[in-house]
C-alpha atoms as a PDB file:
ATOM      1  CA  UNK A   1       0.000   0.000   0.000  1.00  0.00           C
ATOM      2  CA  UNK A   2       2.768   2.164   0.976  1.00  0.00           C
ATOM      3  CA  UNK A   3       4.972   1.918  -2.163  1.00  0.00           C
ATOM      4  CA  UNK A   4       1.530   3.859  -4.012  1.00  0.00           C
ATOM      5  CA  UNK A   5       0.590   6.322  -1.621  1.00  0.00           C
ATOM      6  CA  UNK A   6       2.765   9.095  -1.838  1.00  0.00           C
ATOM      7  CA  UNK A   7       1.275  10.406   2.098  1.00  0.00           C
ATOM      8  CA  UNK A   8       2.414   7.230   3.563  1.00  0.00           C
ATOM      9  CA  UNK A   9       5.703   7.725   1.944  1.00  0.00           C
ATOM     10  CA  UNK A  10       5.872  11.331   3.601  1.00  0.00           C
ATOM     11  CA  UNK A  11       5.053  10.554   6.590  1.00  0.00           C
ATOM     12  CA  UNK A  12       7.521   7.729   6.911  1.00  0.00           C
ATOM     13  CA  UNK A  13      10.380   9.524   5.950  1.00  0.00           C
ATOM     14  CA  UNK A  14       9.043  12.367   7.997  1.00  0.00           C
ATOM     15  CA  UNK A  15       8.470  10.395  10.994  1.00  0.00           C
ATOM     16  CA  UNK A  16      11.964   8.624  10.920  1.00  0.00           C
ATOM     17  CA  UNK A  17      13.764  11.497  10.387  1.00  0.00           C
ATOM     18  CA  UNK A  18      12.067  13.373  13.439  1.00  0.00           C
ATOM     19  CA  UNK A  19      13.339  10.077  15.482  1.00  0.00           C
ATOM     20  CA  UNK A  20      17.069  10.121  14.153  1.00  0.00           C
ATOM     21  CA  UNK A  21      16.564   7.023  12.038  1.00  0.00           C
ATOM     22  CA  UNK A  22      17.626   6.727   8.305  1.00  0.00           C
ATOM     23  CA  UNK A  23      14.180   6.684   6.222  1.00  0.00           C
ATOM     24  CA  UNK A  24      13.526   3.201   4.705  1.00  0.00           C
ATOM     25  CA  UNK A  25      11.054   5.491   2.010  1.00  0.00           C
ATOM     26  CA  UNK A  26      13.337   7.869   0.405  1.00  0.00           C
ATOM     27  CA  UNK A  27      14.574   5.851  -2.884  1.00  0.00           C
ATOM     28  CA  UNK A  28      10.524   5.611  -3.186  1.00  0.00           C
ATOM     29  CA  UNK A  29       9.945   8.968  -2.652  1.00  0.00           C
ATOM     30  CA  UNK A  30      12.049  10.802  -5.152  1.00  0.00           C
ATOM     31  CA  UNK A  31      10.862   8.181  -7.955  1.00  0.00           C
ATOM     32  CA  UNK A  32       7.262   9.647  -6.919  1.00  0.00           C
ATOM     33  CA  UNK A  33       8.328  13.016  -7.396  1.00  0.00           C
ATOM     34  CA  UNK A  34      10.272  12.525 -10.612  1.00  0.00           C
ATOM     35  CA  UNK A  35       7.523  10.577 -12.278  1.00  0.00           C
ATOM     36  CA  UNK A  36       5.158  13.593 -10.708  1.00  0.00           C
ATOM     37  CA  UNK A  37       2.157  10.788 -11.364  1.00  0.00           C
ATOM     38  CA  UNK A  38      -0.140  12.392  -8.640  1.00  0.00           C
ATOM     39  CA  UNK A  39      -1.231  16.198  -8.403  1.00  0.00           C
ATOM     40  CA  UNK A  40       1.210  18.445  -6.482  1.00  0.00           C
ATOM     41  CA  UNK A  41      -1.005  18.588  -3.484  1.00  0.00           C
ATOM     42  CA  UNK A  42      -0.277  15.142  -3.076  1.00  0.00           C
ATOM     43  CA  UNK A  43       3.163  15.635  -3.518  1.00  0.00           C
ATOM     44  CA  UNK A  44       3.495  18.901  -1.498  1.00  0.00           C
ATOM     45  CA  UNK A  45       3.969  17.016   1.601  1.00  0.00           C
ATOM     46  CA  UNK A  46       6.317  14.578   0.144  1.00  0.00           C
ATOM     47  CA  UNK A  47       9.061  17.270  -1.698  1.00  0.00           C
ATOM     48  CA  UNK A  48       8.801  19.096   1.807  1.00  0.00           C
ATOM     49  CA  UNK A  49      10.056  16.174   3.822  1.00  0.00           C
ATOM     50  CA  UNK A  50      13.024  15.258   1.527  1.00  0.00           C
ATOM     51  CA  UNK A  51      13.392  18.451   0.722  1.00  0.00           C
ATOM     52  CA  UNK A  52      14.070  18.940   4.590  1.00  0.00           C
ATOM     53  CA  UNK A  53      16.668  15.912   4.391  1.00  0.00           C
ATOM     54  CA  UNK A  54      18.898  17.198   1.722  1.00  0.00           C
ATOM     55  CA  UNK A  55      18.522  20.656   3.382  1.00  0.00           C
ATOM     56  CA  UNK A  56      20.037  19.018   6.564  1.00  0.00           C
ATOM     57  CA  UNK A  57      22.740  16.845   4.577  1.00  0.00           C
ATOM     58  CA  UNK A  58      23.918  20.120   2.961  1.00  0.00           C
ATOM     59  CA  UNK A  59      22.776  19.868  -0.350  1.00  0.00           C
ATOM     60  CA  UNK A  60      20.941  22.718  -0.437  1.00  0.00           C
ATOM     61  CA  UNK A  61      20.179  23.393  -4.219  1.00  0.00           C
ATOM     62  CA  UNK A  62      18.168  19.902  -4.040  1.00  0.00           C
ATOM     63  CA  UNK A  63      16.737  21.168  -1.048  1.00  0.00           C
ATOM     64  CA  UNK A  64      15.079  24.160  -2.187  1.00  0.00           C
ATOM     65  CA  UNK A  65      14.237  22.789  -5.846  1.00  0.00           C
ATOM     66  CA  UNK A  66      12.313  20.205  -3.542  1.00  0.00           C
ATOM     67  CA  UNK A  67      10.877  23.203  -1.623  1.00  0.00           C
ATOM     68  CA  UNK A  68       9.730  24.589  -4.439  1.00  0.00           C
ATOM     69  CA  UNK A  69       7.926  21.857  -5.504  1.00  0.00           C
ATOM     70  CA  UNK A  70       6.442  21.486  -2.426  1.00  0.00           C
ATOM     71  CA  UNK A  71       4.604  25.445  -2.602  1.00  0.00           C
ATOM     72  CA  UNK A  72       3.489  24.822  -6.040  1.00  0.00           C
ATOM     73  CA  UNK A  73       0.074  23.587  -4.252  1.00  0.00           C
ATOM     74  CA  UNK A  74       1.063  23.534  -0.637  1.00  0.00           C
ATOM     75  CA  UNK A  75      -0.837  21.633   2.187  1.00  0.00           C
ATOM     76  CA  UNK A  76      -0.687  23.342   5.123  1.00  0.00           C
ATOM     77  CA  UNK A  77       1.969  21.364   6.949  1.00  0.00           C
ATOM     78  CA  UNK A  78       4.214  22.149   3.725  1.00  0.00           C
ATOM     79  CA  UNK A  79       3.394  26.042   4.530  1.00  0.00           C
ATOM     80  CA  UNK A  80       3.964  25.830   8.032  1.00  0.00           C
ATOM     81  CA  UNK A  81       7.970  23.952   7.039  1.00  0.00           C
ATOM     82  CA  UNK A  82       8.236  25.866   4.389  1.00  0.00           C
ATOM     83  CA  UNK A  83       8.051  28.820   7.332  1.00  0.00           C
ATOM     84  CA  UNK A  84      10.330  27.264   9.377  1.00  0.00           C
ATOM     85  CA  UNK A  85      12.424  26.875   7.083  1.00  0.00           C
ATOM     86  CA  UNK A  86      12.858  30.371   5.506  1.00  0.00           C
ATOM     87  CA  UNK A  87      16.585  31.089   6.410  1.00  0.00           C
ATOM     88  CA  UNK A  88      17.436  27.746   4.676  1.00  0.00           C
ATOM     89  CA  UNK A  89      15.452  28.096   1.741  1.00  0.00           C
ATOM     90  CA  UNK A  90      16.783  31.705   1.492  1.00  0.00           C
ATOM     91  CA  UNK A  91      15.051  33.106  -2.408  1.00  0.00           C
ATOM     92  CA  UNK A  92      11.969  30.571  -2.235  1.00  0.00           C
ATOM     93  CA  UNK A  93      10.896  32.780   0.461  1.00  0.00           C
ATOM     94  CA  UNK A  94       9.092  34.735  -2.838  1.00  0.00           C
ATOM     95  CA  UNK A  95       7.796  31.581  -3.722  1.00  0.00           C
ATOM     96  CA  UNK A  96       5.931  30.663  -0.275  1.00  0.00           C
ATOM     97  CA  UNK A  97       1.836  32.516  -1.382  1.00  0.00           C
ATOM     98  CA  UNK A  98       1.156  34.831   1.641  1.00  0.00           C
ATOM     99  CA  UNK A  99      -2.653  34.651   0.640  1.00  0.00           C
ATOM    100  CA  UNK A 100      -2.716  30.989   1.261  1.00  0.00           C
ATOM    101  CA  UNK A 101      -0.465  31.100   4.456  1.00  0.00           C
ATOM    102  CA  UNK A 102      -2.800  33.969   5.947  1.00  0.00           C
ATOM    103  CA  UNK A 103      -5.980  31.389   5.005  1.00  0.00           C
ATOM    104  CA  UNK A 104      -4.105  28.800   6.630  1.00  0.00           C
ATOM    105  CA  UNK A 105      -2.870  30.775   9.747  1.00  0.00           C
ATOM    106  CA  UNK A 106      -6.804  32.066   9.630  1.00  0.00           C
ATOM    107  CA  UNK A 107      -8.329  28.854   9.639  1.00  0.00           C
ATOM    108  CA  UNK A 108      -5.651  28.003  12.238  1.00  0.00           C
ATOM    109  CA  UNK A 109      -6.965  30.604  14.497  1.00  0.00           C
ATOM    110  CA  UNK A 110     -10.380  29.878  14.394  1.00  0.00           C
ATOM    111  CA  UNK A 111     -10.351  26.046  15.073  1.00  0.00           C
ATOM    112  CA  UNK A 112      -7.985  26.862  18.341  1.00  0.00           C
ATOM    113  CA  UNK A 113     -10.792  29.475  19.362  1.00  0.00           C
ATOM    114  CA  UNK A 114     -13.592  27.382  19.200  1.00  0.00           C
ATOM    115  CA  UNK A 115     -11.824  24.937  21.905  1.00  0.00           C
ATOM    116  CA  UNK A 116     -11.533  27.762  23.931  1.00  0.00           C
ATOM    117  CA  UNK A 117      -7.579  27.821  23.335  1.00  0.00           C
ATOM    118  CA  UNK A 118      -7.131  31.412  23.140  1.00  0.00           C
ATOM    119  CA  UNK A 119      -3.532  30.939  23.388  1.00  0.00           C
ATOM    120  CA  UNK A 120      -2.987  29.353  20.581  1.00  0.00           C
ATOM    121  CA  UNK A 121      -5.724  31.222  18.806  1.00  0.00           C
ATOM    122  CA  UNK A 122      -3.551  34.119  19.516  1.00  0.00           C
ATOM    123  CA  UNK A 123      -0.402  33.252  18.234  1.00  0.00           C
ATOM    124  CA  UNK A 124      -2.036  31.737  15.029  1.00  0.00           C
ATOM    125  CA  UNK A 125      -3.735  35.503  14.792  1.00  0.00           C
ATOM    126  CA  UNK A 126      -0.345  36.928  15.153  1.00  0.00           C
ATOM    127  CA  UNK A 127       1.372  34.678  12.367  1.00  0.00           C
ATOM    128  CA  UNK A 128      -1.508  35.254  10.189  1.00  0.00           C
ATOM    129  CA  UNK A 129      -1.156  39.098  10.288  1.00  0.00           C
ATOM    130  CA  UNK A 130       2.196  38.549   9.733  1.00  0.00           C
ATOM    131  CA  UNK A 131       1.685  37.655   6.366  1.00  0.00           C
ATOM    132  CA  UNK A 132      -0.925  40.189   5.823  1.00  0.00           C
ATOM    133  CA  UNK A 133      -0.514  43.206   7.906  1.00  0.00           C
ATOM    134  CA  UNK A 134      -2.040  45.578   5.674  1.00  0.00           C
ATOM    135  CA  UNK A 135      -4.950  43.849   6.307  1.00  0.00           C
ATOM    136  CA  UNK A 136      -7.125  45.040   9.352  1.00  0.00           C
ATOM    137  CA  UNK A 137      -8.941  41.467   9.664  1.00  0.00           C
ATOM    138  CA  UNK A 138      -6.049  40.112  11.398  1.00  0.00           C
ATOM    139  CA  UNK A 139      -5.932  43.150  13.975  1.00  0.00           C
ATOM    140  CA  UNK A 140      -9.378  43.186  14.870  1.00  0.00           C
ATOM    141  CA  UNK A 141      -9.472  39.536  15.674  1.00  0.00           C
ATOM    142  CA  UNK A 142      -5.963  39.691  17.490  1.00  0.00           C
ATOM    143  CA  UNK A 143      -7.526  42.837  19.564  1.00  0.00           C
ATOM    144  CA  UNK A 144     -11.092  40.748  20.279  1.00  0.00           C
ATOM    145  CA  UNK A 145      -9.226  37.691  21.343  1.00  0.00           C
ATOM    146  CA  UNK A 146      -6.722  39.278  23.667  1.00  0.00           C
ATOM    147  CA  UNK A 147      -9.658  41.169  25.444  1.00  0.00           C
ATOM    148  CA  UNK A 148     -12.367  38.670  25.569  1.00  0.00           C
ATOM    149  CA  UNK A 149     -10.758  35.766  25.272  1.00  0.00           C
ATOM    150  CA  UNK A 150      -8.145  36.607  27.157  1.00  0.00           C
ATOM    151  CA  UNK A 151      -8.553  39.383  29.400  1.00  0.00           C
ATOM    152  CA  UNK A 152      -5.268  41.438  28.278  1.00  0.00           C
ATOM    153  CA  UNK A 153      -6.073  44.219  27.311  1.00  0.00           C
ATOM    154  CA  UNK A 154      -2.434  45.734  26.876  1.00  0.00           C
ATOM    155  CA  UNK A 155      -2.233  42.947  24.328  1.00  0.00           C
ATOM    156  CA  UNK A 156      -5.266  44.390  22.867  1.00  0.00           C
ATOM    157  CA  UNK A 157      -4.136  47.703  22.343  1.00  0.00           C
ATOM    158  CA  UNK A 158      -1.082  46.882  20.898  1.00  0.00           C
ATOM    159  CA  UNK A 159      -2.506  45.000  18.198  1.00  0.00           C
ATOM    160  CA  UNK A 160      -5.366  46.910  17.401  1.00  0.00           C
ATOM    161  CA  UNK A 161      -2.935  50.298  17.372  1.00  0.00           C
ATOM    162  CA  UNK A 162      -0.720  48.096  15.070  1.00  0.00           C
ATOM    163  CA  UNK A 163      -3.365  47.101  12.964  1.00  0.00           C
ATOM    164  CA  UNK A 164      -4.337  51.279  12.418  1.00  0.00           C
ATOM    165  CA  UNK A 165      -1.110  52.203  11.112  1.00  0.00           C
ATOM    166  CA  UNK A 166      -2.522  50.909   7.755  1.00  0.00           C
ATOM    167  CA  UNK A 167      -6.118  50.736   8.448  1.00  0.00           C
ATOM    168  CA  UNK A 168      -6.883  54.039  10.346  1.00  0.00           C
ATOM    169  CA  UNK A 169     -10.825  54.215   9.254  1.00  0.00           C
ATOM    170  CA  UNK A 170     -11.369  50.301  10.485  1.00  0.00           C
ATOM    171  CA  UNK A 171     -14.471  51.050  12.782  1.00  0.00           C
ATOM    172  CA  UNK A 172     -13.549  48.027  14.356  1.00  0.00           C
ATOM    173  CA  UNK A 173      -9.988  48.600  15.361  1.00  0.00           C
ATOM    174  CA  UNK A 174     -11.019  52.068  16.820  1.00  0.00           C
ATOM    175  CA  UNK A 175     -13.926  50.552  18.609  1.00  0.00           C
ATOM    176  CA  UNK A 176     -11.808  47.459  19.636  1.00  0.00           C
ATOM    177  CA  UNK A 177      -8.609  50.164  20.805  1.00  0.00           C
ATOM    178  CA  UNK A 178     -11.426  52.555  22.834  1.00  0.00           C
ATOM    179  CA  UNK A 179     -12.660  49.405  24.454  1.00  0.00           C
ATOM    180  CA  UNK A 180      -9.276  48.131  25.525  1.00  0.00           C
ATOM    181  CA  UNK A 181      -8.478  51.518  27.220  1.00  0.00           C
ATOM    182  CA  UNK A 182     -11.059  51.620  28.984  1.00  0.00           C
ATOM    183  CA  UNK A 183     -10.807  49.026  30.629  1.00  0.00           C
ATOM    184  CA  UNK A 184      -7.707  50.348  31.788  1.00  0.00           C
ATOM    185  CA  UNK A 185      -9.313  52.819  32.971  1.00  0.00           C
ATOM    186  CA  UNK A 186      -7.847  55.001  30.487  1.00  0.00           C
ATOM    187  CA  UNK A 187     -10.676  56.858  29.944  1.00  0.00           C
ATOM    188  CA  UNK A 188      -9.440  60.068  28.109  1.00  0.00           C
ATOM    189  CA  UNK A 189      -7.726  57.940  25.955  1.00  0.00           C
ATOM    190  CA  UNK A 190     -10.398  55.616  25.257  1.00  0.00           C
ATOM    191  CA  UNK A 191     -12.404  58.816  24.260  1.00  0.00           C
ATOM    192  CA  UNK A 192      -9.722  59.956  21.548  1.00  0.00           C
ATOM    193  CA  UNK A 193      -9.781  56.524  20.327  1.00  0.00           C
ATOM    194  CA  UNK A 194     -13.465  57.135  19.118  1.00  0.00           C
ATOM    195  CA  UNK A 195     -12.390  60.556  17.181  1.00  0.00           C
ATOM    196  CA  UNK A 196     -11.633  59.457  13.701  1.00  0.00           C
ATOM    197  CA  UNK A 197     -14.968  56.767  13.741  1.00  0.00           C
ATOM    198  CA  UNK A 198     -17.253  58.412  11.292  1.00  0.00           C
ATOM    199  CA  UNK A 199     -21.281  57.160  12.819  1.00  0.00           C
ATOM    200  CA  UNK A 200     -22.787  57.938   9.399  1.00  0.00           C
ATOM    201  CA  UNK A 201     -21.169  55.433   7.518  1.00  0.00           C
ATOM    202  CA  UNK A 202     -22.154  52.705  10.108  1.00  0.00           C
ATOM    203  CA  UNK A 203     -24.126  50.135   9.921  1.00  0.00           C
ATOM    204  CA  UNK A 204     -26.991  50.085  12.759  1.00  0.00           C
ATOM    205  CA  UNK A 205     -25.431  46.829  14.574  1.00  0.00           C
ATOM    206  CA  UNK A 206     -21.890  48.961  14.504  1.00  0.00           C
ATOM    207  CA  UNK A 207     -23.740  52.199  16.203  1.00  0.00           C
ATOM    208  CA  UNK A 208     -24.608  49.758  18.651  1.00  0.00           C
ATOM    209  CA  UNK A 209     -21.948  48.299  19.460  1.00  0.00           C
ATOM    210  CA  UNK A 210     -20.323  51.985  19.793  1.00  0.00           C
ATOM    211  CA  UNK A 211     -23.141  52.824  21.988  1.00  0.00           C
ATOM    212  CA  UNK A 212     -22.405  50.184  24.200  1.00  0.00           C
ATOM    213  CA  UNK A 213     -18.304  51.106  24.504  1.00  0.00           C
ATOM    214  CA  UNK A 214     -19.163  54.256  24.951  1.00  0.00           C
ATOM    215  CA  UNK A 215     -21.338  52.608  28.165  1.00  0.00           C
ATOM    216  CA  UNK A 216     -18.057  51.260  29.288  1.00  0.00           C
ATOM    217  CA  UNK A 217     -16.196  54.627  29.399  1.00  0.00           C
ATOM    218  CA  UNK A 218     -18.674  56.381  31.025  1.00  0.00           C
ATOM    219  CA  UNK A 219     -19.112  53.789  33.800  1.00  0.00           C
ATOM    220  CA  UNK A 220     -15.380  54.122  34.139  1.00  0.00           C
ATOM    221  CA  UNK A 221     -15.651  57.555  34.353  1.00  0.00           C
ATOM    222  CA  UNK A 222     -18.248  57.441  36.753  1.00  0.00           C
ATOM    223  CA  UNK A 223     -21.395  57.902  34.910  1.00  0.00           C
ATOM    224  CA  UNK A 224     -23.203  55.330  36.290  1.00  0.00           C
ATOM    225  CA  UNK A 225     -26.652  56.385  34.498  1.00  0.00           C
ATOM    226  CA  UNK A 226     -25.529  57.404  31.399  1.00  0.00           C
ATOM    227  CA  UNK A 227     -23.615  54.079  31.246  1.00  0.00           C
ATOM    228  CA  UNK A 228     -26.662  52.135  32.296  1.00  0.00           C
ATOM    229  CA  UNK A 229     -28.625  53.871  29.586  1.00  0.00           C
ATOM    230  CA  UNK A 230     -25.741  53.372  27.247  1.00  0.00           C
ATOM    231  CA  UNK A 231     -26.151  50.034  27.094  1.00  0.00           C
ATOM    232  CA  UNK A 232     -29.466  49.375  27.583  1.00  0.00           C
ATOM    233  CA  UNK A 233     -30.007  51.415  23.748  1.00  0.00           C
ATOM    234  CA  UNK A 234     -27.387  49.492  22.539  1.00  0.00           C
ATOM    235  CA  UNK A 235     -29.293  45.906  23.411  1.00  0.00           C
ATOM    236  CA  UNK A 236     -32.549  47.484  22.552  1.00  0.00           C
ATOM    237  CA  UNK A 237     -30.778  47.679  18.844  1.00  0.00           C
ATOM    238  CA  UNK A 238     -29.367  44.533  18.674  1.00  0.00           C
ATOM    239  CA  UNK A 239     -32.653  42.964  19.331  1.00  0.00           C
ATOM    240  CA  UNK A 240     -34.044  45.155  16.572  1.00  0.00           C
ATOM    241  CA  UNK A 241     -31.035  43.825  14.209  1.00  0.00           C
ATOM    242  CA  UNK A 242     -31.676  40.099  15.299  1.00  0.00           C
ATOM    243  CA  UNK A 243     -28.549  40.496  16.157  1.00  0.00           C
ATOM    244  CA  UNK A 244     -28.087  37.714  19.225  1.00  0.00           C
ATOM    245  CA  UNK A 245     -24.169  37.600  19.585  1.00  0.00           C
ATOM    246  CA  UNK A 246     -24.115  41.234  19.866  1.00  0.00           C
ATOM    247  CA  UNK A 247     -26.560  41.758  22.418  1.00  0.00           C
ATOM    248  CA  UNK A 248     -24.939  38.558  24.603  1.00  0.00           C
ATOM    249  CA  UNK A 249     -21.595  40.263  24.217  1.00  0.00           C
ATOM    250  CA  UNK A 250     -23.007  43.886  25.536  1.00  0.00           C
ATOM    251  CA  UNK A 251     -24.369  42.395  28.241  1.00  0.00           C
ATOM    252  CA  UNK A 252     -21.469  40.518  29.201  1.00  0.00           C
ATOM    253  CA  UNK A 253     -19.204  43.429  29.785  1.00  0.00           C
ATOM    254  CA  UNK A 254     -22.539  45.305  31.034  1.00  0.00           C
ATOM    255  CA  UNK A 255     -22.874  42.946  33.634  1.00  0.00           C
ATOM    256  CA  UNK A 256     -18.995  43.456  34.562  1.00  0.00           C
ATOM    257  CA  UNK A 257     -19.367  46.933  34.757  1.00  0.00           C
ATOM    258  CA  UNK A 258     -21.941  46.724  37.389  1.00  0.00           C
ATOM    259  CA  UNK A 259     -19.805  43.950  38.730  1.00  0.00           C
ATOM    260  CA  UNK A 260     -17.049  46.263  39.471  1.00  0.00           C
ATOM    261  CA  UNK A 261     -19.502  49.178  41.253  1.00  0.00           C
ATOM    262  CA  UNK A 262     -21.012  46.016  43.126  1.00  0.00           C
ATOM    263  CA  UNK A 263     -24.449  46.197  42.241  1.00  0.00           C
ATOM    264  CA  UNK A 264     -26.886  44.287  43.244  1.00  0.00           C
ATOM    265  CA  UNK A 265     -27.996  41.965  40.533  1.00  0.00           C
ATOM    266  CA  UNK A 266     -25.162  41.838  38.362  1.00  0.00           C
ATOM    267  CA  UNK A 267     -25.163  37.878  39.606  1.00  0.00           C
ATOM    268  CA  UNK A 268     -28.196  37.222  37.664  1.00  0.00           C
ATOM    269  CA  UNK A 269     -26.871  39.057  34.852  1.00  0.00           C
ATOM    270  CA  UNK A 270     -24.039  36.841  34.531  1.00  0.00           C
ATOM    271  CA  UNK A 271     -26.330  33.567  34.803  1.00  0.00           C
ATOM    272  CA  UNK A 272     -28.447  34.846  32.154  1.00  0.00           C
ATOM    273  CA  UNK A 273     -25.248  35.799  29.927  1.00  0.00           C
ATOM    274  CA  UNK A 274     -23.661  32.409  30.415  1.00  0.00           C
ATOM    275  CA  UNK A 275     -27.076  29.954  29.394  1.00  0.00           C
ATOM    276  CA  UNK A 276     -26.890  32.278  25.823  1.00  0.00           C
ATOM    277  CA  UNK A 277     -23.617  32.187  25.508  1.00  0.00           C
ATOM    278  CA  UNK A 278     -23.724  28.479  25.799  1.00  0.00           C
ATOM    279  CA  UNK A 279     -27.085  28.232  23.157  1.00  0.00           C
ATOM    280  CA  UNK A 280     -24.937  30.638  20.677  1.00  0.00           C
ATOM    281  CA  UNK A 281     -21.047  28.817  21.526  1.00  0.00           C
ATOM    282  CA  UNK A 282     -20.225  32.086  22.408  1.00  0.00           C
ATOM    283  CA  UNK A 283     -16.783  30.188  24.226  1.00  0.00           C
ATOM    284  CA  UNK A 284     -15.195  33.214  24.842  1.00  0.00           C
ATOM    285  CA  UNK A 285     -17.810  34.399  27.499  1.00  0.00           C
ATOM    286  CA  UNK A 286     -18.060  31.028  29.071  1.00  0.00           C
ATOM    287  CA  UNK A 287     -15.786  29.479  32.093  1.00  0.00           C
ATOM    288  CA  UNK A 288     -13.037  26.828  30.837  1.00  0.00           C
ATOM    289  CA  UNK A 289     -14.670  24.156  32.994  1.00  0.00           C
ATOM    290  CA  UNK A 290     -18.185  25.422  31.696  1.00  0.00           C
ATOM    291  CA  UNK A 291     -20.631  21.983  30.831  1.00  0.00           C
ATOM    292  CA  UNK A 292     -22.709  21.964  28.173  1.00  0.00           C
ATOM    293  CA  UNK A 293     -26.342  22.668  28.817  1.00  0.00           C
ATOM    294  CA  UNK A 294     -29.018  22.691  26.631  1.00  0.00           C
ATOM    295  CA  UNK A 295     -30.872  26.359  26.343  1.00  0.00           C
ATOM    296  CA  UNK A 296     -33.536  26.452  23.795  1.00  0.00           C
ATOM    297  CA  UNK A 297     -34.008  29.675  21.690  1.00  0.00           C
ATOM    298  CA  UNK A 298     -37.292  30.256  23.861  1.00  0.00           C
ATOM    299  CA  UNK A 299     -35.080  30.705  26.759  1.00  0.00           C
ATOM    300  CA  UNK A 300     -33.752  33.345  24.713  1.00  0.00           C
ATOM    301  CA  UNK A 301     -36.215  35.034  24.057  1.00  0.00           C
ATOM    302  CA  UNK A 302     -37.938  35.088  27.266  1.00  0.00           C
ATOM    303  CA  UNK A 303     -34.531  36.749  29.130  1.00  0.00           C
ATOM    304  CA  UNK A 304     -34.389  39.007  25.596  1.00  0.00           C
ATOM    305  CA  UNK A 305     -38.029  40.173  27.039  1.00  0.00           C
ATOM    306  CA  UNK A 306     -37.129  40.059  30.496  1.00  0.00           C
ATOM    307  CA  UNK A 307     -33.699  42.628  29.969  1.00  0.00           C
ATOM    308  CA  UNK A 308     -36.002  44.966  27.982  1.00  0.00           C
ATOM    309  CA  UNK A 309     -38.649  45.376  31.395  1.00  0.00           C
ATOM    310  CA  UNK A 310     -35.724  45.299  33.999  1.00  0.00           C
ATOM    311  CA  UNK A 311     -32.200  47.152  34.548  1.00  0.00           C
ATOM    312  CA  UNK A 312     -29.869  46.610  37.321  1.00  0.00           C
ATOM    313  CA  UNK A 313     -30.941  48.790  40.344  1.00  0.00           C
ATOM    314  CA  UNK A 314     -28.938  52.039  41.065  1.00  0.00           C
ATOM    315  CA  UNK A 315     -26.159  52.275  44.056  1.00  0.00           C
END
């Protein structure tokens, strides 16, 4: 089976190499890749293994003619050596697509997220904007996961201040920047962050979701009220907009705020949070340990209707 399946034959030679052992496959392997019988995706994996080898053993223009090969239709273990290997391969560097790496690094990102490994999620972010940091999707997601996910929210504003050196409009990088600051507590700063945003060319779920960090800074600037009624108009919308994420996500960091002043029912406004979060797989706003429960939409709904008659009573 082996001597046809040019995978196997990777992943032998890969696999013995990693251990120190001489591969058994590599006579095999180059005959595959000379005869080039199987599409280069197939192949990718194969070239970037021996082309590792010879790399190793010194010959180094076989080793990057085999990288080479490899990036012609890369998997994504042949981008991610083909990174690694970069001060080896020296001028294939050109060769290595950063549009594929980013979707790679990207896809990376948002499989470690879902299993609540913000970690890794982070560092994926950080590779992927890497290799496209004139983008600003790479920012705002790097500035979102190191504040919700992780709670670092120097992190955040580096990132998402990085991120506006090419992308100085992005409403979300100035929204995501203002957030961070605040919760700081650096309030004047947070302000300024808001300048350049431009509310007529937002969308209503984006006016909303300014609303609502502008109900962070003025709780942290002790506006207690106006915060309150910050973010109550900003849920009101995102109920409007259908917009279910949005409104969990408000109320989250709603519920902190009042958290922090130690009101009294901010408790219930974390239970309340948590069973949506766990309907929508909002991870980010649930505990590690967290167990899945079951919350049907009604559920919902009924705390959707139940926010909309109550708010949080005053110190």
């Amino acid at each position: 089976m082996i001597q046809k399946d040019p995978w196997l034959v990777a992943a032998e030679i890969a696999i013995s190499d990693s251990i120190g052992k001489t591969p058994k496959q590599m006579k095999l392997g180059k005959q595959m890749l000379e005869r080039a019988a199987f599409p280069m995706l197939h192949l990718s994996e194969l070239a970037s293994a021996i082309g590792t080898i010879e790399l190793k053993n010194g010959a180094t223009r076989k080793g990057r003619k085999l990288f080479g090969l490899s990036l012609e239709d890369p998997t994504e273990n042949a981008l991610a050596q083909a990174t690694s290997m970069q001060d080896e391969i020296g001028d294939l560097r050109e060769k290595i697509n950063p549009e594929a790496l980013a979707q790679s690094f990207e896809a990376e990102a948002r499989i470690k997220f879902d299993e609540q490994d913000f970690e890794g999620s982070m560092e994926a972010t950080k590779k992927w904007f890497a290799y496209q940091p004139f983008s600003s999707r790479p920012a705002v997601s790097g500035s979102y996961i190191a504040s919700v996910g992780l709670g670092r929210f120097d992190e955040a504003i580096k990132i998402a201040t990085m991120g506006l050196l090419s992308s100085p409009r992005e409403f979300m990088l100035n929204n995501n920047l203002a957030f961070a600051l605040a919760s700081l507590d650096r309030v004047s700063e947070a302000v300024e962050a808001l300048r350049p945003i431009n509310e007529g060319d937002l969308k209503e779920s984006e006016k909303a979701t300014l609303t609502a960090t502008r109900g962070t800074i003025a709780f942290r600037e002790g506006g207690v009220d106006e915060g309150r009624a910050l973010y109550k108009s900003a849920i009101e919308t995102f109920k409007r907009e259908k917009d279910l994420r949005s409104e969990a996500l408000a109320t989250y960091f709603w519920a902190r705020e009042e958290e922090r002043i130690k009101s009294p029912g901010c408790g219930e406004m974390k239970e309340q949070v948590t069973k949506i979060a766990r309907h929508l797989n909002l991870v980010e706003l649930l505990p590690p340990s967290a167990k899945e429960t079951k919350v049907s939409i009604e559920d919902v709904e009924k705390h959707s209707k139940k926010r909309s008659a109550k708010k949080p009573e005053k110190n």
